[in-house]
PDB file of N, CA and C in Angstrom:
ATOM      1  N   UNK A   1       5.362  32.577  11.103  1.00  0.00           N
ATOM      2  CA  UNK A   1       3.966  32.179  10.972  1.00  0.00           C
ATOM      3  C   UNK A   1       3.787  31.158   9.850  1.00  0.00           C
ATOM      4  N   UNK A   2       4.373  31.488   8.705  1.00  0.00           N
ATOM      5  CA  UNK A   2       4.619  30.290   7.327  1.00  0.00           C
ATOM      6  C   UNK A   2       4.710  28.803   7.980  1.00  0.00           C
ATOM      7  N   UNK A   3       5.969  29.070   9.057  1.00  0.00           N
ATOM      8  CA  UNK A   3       6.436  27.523   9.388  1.00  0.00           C
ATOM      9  C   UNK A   3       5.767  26.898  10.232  1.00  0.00           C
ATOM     10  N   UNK A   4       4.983  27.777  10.928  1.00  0.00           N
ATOM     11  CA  UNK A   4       4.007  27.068  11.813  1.00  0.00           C
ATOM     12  C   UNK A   4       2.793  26.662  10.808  1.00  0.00           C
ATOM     13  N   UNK A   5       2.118  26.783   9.653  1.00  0.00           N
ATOM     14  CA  UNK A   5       1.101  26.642   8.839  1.00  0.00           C
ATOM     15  C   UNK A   5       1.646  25.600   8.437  1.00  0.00           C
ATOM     16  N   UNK A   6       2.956  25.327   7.724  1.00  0.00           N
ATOM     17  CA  UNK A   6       3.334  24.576   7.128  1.00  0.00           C
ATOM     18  C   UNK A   6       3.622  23.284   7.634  1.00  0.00           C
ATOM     19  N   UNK A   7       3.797  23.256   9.300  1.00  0.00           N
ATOM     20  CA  UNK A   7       4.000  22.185   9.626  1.00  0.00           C
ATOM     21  C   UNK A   7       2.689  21.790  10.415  1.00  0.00           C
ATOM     22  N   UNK A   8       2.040  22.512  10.930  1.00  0.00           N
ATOM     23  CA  UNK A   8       0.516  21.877  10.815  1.00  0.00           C
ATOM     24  C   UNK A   8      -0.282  21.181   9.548  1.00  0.00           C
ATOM     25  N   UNK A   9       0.224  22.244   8.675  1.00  0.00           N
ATOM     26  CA  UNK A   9      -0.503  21.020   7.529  1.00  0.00           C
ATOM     27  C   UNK A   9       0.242  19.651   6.826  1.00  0.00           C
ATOM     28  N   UNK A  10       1.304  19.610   6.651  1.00  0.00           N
ATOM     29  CA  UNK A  10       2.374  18.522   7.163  1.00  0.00           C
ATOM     30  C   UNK A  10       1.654  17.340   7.788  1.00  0.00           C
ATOM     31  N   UNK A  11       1.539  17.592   9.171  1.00  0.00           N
ATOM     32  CA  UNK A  11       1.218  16.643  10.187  1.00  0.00           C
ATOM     33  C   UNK A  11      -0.092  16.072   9.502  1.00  0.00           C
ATOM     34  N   UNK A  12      -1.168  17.161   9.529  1.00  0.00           N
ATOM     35  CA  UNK A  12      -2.333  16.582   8.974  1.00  0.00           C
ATOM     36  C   UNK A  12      -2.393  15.488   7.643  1.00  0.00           C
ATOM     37  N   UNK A  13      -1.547  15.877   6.778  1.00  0.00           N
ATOM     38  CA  UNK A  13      -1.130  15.063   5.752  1.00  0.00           C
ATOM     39  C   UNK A  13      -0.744  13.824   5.920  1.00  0.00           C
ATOM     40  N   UNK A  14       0.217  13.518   7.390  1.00  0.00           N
ATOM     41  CA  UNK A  14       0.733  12.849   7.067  1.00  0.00           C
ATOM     42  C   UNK A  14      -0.330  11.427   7.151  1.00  0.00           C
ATOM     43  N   UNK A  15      -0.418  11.225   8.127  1.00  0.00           N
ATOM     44  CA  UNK A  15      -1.887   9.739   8.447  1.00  0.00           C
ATOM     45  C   UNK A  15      -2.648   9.810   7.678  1.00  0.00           C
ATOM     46  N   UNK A  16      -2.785  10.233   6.456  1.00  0.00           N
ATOM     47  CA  UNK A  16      -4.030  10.031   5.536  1.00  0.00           C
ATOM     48  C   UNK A  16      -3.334   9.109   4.147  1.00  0.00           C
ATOM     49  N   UNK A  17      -1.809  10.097   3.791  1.00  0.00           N
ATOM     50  CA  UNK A  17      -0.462   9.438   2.672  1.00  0.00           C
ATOM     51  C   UNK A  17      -0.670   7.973   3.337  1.00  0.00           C
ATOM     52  N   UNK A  18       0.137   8.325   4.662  1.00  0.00           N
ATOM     53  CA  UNK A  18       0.551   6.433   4.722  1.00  0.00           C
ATOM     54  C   UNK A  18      -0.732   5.932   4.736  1.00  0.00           C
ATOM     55  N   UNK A  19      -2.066   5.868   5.424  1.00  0.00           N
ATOM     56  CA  UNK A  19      -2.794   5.062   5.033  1.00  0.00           C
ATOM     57  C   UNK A  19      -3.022   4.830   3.440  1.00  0.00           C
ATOM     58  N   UNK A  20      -3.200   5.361   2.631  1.00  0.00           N
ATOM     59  CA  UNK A  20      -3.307   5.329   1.649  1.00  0.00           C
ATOM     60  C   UNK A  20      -2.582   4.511   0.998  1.00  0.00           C
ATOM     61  N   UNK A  21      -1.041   4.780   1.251  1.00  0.00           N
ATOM     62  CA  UNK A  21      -0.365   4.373   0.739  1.00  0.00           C
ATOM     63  C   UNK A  21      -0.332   2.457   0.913  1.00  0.00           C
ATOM     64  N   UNK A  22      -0.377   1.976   2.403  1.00  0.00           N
ATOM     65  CA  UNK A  22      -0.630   1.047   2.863  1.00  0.00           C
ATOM     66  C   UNK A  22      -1.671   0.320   2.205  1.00  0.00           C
ATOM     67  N   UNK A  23      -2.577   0.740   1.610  1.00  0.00           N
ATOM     68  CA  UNK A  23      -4.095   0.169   1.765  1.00  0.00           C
ATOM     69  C   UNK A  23      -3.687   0.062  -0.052  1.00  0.00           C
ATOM     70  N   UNK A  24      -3.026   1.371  -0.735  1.00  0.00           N
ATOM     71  CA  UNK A  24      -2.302   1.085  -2.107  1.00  0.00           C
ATOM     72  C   UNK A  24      -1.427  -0.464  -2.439  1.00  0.00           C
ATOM     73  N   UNK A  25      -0.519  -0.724  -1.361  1.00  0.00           N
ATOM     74  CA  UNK A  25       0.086  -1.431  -1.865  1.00  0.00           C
ATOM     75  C   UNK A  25      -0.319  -3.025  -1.248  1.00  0.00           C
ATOM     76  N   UNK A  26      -1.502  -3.157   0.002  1.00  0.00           N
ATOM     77  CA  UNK A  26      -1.766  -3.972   0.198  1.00  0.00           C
ATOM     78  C   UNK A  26      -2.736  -4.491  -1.305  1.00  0.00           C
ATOM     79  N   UNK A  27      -3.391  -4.073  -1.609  1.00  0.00           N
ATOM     80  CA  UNK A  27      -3.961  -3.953  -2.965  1.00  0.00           C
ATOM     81  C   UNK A  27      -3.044  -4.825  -4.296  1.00  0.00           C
ATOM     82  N   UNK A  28      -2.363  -3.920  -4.601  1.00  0.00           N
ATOM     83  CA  UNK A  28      -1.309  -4.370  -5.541  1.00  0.00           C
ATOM     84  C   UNK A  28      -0.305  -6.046  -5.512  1.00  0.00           C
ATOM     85  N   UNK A  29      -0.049  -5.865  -3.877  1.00  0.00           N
ATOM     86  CA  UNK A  29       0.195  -7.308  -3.312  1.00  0.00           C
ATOM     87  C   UNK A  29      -0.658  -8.208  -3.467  1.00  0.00           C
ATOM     88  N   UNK A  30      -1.767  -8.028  -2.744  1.00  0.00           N
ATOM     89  CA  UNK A  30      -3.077  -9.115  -3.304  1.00  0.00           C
ATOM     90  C   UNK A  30      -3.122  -9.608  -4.541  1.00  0.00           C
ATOM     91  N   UNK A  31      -3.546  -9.164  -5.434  1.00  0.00           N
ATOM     92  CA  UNK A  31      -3.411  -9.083  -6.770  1.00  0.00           C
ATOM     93  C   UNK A  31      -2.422  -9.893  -7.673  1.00  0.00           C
ATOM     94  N   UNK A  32      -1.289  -9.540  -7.111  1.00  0.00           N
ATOM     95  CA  UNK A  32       0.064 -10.714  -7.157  1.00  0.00           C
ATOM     96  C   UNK A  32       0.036 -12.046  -6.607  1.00  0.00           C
ATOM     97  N   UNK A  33      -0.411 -11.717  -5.417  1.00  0.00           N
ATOM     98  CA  UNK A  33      -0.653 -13.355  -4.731  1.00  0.00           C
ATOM     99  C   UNK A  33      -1.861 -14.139  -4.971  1.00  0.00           C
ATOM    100  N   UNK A  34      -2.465 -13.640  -5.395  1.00  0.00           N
ATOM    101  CA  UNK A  34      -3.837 -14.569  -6.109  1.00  0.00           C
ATOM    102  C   UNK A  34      -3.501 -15.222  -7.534  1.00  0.00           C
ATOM    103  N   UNK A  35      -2.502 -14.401  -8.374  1.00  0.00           N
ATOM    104  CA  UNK A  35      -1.964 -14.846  -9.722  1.00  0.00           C
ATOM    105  C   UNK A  35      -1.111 -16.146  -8.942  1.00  0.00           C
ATOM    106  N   UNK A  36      -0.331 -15.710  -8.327  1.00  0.00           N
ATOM    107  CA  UNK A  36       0.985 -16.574  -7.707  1.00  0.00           C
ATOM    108  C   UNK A  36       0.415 -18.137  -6.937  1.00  0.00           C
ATOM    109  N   UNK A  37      -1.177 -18.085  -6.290  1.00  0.00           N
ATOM    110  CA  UNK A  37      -2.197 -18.862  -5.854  1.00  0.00           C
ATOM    111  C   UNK A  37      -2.340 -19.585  -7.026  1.00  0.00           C
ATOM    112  N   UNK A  38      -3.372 -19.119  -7.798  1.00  0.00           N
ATOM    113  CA  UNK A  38      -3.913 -19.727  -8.874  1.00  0.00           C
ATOM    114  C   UNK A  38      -2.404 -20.898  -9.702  1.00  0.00           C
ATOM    115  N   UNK A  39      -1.225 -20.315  -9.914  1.00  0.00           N
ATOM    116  CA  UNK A  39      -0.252 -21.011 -10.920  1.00  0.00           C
ATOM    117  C   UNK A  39       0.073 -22.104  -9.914  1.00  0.00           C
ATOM    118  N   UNK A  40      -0.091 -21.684  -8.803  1.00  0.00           N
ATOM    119  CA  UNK A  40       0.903 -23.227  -7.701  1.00  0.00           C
ATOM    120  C   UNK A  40      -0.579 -24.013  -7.902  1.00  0.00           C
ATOM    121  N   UNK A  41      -1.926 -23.966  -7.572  1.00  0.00           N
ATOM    122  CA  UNK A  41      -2.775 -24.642  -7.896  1.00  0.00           C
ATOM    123  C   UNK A  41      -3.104 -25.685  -9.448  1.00  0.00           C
ATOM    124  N   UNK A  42      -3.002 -24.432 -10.368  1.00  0.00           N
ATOM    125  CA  UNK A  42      -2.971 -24.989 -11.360  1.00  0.00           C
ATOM    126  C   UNK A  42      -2.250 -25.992 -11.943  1.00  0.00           C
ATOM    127  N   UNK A  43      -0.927 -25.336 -12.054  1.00  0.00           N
ATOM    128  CA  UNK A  43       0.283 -26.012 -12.557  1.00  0.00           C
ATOM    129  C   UNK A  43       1.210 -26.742 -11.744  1.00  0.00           C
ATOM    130  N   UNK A  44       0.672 -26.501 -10.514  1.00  0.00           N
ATOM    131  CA  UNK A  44       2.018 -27.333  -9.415  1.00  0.00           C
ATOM    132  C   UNK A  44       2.962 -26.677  -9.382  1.00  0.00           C
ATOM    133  N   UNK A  45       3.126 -25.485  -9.282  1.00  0.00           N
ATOM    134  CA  UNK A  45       4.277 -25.194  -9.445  1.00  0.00           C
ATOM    135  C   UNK A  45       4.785 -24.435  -7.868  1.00  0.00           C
ATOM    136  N   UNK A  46       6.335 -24.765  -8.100  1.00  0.00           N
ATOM    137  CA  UNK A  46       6.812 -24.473  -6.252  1.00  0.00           C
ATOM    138  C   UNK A  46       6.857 -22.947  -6.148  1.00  0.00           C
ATOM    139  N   UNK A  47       7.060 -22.499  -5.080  1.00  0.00           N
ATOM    140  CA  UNK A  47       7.444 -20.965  -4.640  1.00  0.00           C
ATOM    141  C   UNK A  47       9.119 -20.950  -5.144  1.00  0.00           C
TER     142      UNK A  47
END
């Protein structure tokens, strides 16, 4: 009965982590590429 609880709540867990996680690191990426935007604008500078 444990392992059946445990892997129902598992499952439920899981699509909420990866979104999260996704939507975490799309975030963090952005953030980088707007710095990385701004210096090739500014300064000319290459990739």
């Amino acid at each position: 009965m444990k392992k059946i609880i445990h892997i129902y709540i598992f499952k439920e867990m899981i699509p909420n982590f990866t979104t999260s996680l996704i939507v975490f690191t799309f975030l963090i990426l952005a953030g980088r590429i707007l710095k990385l935007t701004e210096w090739m604008v500014n300064h000319g500078i290459d990739l």
